[in-house]
Protein backbone atom coordinates (compact mmCIF):
# COMPACT_ATOMS: atom_id res chain seq x y z
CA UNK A 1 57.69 -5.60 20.50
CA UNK A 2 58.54 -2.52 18.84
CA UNK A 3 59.37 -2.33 15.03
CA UNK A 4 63.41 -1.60 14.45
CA UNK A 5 64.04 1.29 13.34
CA UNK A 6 67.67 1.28 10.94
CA UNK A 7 67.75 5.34 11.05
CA UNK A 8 71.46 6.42 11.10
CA UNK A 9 73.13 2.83 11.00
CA UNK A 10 74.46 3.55 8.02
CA UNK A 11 76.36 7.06 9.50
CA UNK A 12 78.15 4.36 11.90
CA UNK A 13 75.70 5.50 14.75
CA UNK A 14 74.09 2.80 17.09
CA UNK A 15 70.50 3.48 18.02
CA UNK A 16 70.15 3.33 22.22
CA UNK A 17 66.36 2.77 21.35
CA UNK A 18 66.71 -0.69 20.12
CA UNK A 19 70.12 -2.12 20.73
CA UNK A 20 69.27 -5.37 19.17
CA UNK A 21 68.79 -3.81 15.92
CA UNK A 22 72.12 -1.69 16.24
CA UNK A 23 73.65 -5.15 17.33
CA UNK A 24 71.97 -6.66 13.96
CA UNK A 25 73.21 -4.10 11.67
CA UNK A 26 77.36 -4.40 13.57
CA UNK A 27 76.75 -8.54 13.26
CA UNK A 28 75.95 -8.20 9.34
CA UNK A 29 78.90 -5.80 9.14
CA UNK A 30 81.65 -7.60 10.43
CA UNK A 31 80.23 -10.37 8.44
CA UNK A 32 81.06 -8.38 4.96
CA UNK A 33 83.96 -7.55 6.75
CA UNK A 34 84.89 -11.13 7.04
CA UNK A 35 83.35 -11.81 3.71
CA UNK A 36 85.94 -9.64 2.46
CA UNK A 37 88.79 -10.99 3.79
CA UNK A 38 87.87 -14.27 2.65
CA UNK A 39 87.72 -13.23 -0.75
CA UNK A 40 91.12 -11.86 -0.55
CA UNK A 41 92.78 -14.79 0.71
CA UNK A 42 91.37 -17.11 -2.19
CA UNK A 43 92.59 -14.35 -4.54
CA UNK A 44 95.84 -14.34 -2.71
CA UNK A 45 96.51 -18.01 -1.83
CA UNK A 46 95.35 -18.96 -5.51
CA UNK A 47 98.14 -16.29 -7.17
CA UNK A 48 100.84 -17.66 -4.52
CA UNK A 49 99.94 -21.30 -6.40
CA UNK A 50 99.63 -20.42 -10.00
CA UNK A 51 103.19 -18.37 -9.07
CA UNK A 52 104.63 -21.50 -7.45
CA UNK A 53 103.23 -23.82 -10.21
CA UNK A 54 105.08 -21.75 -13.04
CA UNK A 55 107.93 -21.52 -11.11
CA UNK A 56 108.15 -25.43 -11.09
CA UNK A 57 107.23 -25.82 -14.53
CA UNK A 58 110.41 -22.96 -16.11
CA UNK A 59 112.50 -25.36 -13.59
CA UNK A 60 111.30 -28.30 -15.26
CA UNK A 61 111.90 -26.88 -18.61
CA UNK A 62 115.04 -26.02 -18.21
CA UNK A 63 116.15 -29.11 -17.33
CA UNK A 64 114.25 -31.35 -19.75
CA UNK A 65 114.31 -28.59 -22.66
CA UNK A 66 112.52 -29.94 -25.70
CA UNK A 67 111.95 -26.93 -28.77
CA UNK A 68 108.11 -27.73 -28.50
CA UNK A 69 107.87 -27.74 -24.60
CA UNK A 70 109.99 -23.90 -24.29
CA UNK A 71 107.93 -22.82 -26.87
CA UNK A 72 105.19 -24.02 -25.34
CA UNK A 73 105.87 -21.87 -21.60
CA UNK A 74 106.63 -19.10 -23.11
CA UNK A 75 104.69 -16.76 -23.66
């Protein structure tokens, strides 16, 4: 079996030689592709909480407003 050879992968160019390396190098990335994206929904889903949490708590707040607690939330 020959060696693989990773010449021009990195230029976005496949190598006809030895497709299972060029099919190697696409598979790894679309997996930091998806690596990514998975990294950006964490950041986004956790912001959507903390944002939904706060919202709760000024609700809460405002209803059962004690000095200590509003000067507590705000910041």
């Amino acid at each position: 079996m020959p060696e693989r050879q990773n010449k021009g992968l990195s230029k976005g160019k496949t190598l006809a030689k030895d497709p299972i390396a060029s099919l190697d190098a696409r598979v790894a990335k679309m997996k930091i592709a998806v690596g990514d994206t998975n990294e950006r929904l964490n950041t986004l889903t956790l912001r959507w909480r903390s944002t939904k949490m706060s919202k709760a708590l000024s609700a809460y707040t405002k209803e059962h407003s004690t000095p200590w607690l509003t000067l507590k939330t705000r910041r």
